[in-house]
N, C-alpha and C. Protein backbone atom coordinates (compact mmCIF):
# COMPACT_ATOMS: atom_id res chain seq x y z
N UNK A 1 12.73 0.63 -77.17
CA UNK A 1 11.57 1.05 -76.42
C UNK A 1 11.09 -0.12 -75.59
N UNK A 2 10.95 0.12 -74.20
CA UNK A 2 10.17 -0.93 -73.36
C UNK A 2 8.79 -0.42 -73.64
N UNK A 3 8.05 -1.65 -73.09
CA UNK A 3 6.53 -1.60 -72.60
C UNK A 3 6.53 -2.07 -71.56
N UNK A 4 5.65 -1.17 -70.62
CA UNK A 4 5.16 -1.87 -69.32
C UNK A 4 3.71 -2.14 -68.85
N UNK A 5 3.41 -3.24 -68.47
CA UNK A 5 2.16 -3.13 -67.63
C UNK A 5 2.06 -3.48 -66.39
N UNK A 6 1.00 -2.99 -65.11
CA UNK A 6 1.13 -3.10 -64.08
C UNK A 6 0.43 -4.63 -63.89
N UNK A 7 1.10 -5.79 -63.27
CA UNK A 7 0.99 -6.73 -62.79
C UNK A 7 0.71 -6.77 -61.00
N UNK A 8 -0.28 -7.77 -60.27
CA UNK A 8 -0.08 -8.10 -58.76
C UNK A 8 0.39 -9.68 -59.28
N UNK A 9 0.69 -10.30 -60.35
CA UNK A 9 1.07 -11.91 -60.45
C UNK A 9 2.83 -11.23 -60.46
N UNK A 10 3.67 -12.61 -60.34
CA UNK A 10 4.88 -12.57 -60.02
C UNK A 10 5.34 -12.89 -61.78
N UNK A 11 6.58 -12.15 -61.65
CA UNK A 11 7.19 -12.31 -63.36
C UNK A 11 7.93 -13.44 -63.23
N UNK A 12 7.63 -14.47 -63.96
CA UNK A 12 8.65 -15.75 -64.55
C UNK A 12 9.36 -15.96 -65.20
N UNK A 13 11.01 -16.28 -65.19
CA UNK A 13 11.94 -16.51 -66.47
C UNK A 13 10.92 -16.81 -67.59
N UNK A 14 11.61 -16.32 -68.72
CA UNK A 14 10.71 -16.52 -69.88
C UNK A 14 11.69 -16.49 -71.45
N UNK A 15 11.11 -17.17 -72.28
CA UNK A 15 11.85 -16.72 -73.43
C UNK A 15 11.27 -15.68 -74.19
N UNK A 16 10.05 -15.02 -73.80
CA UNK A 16 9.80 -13.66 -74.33
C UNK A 16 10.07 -12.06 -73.89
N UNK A 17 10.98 -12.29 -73.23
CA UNK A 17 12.01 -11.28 -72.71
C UNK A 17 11.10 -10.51 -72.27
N UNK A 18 10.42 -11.08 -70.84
CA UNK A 18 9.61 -10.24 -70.54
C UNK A 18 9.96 -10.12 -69.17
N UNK A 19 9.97 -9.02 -68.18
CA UNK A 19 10.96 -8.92 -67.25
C UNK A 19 10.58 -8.10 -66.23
N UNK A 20 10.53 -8.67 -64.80
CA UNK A 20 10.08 -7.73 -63.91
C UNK A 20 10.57 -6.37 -63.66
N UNK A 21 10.32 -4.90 -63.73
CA UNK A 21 10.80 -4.14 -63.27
C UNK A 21 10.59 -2.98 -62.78
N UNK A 22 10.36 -1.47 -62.35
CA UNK A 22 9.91 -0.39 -60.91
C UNK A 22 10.17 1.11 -61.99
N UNK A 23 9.14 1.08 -62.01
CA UNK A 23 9.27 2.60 -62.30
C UNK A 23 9.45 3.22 -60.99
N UNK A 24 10.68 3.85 -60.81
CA UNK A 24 10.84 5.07 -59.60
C UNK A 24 9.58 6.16 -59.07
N UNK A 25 9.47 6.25 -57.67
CA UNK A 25 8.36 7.25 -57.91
C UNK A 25 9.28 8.79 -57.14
N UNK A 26 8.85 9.57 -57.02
CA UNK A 26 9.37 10.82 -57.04
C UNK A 26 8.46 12.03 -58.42
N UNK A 27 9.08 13.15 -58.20
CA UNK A 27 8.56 14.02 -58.87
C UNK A 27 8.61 13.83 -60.52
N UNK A 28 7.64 14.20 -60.88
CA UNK A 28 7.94 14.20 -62.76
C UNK A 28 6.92 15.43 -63.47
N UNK A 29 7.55 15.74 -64.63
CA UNK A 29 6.96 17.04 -65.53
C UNK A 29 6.43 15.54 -66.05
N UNK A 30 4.74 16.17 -65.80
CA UNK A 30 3.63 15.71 -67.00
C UNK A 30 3.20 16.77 -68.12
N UNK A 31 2.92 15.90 -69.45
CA UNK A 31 2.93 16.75 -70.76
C UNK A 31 1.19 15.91 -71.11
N UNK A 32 0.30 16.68 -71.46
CA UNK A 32 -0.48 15.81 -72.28
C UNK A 32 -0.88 15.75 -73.42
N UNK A 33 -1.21 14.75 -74.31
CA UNK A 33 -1.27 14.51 -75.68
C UNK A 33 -2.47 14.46 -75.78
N UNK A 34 -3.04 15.41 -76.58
CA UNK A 34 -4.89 15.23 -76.80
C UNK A 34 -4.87 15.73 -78.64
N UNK A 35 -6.42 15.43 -78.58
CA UNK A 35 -6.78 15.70 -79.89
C UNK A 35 -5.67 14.78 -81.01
N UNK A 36 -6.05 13.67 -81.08
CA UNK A 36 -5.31 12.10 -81.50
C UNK A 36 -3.61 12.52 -81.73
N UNK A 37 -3.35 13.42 -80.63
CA UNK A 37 -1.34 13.18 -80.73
C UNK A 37 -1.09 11.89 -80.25
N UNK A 38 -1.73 11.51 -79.46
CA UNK A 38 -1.45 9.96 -78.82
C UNK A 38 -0.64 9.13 -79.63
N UNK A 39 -1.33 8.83 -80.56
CA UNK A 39 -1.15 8.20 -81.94
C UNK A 39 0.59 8.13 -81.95
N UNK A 40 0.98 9.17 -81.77
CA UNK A 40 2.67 9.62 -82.29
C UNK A 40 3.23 10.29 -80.87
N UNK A 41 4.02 10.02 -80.03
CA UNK A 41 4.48 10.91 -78.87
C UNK A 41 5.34 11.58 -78.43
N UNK A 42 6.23 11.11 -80.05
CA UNK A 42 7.31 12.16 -80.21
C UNK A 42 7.37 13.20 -80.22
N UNK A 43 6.31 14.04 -80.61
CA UNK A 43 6.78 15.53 -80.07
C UNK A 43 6.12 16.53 -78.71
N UNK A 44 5.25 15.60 -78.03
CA UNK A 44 5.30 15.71 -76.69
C UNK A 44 6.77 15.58 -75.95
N UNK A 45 7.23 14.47 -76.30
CA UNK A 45 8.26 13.67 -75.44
C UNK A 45 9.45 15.04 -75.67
N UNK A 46 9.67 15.14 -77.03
CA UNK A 46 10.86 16.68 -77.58
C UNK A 46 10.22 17.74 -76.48
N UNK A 47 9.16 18.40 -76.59
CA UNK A 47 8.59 19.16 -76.05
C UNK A 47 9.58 19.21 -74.55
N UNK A 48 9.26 18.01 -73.96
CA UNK A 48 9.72 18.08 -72.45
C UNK A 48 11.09 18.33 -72.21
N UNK A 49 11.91 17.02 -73.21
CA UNK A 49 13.24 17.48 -73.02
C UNK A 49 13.93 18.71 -73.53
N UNK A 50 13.12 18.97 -74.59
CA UNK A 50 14.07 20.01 -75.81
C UNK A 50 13.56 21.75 -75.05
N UNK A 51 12.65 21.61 -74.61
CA UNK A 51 11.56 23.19 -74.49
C UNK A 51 11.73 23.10 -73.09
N UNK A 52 10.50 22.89 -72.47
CA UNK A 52 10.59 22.90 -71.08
C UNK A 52 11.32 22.87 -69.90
N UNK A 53 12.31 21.26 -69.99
CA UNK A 53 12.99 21.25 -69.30
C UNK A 53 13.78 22.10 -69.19
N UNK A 54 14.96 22.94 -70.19
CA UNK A 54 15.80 24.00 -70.61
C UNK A 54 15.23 25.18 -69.39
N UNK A 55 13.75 25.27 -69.93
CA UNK A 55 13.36 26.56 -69.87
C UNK A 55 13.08 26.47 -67.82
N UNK A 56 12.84 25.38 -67.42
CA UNK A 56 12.01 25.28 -66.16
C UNK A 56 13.59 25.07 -65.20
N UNK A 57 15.03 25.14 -65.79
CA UNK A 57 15.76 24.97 -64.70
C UNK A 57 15.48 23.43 -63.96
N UNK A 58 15.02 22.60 -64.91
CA UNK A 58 14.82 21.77 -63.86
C UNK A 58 15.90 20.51 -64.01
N UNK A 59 16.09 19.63 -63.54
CA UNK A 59 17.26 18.44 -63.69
C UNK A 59 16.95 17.15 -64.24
N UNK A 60 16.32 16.26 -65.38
CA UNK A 60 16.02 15.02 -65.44
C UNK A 60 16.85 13.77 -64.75
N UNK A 61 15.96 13.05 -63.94
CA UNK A 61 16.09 11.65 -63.49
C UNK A 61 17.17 10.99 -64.42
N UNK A 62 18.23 10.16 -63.75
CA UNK A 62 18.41 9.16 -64.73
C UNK A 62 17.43 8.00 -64.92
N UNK A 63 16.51 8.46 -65.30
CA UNK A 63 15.19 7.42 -66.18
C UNK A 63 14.73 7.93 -66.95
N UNK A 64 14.24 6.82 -67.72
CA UNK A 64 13.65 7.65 -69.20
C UNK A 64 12.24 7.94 -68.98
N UNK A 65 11.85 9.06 -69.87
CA UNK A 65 10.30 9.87 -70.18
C UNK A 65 9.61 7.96 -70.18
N UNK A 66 8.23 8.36 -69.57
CA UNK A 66 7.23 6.98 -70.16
C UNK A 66 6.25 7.48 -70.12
N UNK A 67 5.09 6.82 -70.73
CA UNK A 67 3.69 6.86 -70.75
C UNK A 67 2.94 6.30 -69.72
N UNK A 68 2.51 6.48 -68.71
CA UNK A 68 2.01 5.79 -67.74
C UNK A 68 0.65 5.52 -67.84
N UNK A 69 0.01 6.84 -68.51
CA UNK A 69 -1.30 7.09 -68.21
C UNK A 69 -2.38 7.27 -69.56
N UNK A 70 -3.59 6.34 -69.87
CA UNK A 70 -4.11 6.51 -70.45
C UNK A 70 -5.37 7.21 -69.93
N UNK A 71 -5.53 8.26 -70.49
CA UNK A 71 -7.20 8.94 -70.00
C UNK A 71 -7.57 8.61 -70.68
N UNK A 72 -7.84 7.96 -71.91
CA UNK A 72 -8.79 7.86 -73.07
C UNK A 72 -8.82 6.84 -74.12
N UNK A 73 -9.44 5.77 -74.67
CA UNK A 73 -8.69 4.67 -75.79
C UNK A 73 -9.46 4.84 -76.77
N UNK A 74 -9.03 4.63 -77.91
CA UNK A 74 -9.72 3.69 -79.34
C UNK A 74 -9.59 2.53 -79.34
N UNK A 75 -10.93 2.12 -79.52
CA UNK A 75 -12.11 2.80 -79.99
C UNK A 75 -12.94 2.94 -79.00
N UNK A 76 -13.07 2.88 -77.85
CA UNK A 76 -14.17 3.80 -76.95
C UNK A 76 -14.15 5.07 -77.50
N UNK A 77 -13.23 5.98 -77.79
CA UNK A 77 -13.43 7.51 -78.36
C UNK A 77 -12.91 7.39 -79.63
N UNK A 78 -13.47 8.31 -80.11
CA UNK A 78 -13.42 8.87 -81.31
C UNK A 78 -11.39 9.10 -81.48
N UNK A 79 -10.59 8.50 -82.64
CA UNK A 79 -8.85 9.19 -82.23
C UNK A 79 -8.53 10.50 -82.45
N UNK A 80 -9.82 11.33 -82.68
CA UNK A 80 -9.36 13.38 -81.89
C UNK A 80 -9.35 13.14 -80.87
N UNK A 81 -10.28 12.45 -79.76
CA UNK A 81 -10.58 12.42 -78.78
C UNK A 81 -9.61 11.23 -77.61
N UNK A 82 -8.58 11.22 -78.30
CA UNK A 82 -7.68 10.16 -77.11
C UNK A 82 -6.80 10.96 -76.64
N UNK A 83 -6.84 10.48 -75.26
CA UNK A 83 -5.78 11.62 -74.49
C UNK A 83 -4.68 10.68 -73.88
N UNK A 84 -3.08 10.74 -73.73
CA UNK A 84 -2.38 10.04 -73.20
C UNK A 84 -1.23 11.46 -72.55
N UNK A 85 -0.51 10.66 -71.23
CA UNK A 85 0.21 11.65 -70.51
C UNK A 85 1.10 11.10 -70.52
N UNK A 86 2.41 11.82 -70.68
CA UNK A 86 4.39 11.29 -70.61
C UNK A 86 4.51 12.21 -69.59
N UNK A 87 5.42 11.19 -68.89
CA UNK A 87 6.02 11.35 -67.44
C UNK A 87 7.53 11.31 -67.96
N UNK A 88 8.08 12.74 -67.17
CA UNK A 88 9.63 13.33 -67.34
C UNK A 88 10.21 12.80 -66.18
N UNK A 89 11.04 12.26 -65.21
CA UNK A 89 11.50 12.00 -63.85
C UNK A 89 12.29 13.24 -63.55
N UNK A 90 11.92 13.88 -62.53
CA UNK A 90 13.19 14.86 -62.26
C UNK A 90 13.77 14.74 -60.80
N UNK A 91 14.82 15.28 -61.16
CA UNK A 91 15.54 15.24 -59.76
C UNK A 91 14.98 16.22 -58.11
């Protein structure tokens, strides 16, 4: 699993294998996780590939599902109340 965060500073060789790199932009199936699924995103993430995609005819990106988007954190909210969105890439 990567992590990313959005930087405007420049990435430096490093020994913490930390590494500049582009999420593609283009179209993507968004899924959202509410009522504290956040927590766990595995079965959002199944959801997209296993259910939806099948069902929607549609083609996945060669890139992987990510989390881009937080609407909501703990502890500012309550964890029923955290909402996070996974991004599918499609063709």
């Amino acid at each position: 699993m990567d992590i990313c965060v959005a930087t405007g500073q420049p990435i430096e060789a490093n020994d913490a294998q930390v590494k500049a790199g582009v999420i593609p932009g283009g179209r993507c199936a968004v899924v959202r996780a509410v009522n504290g699924a956040s927590n766990n995103l595995e079965l959002e993430g199944l959801y997209l590939y296993r259910d939806w995609r099948p069902a929607s005819g549609e083609e996945a990106r060669d890139f992987p599902i990510y989390n881009k988007r937080w609407l909501s954190f703990f502890p500012d909210m309550p964890v029923h109340e955290v909402v996070a969105e996974l991004f599918l890439p499609l063709k």
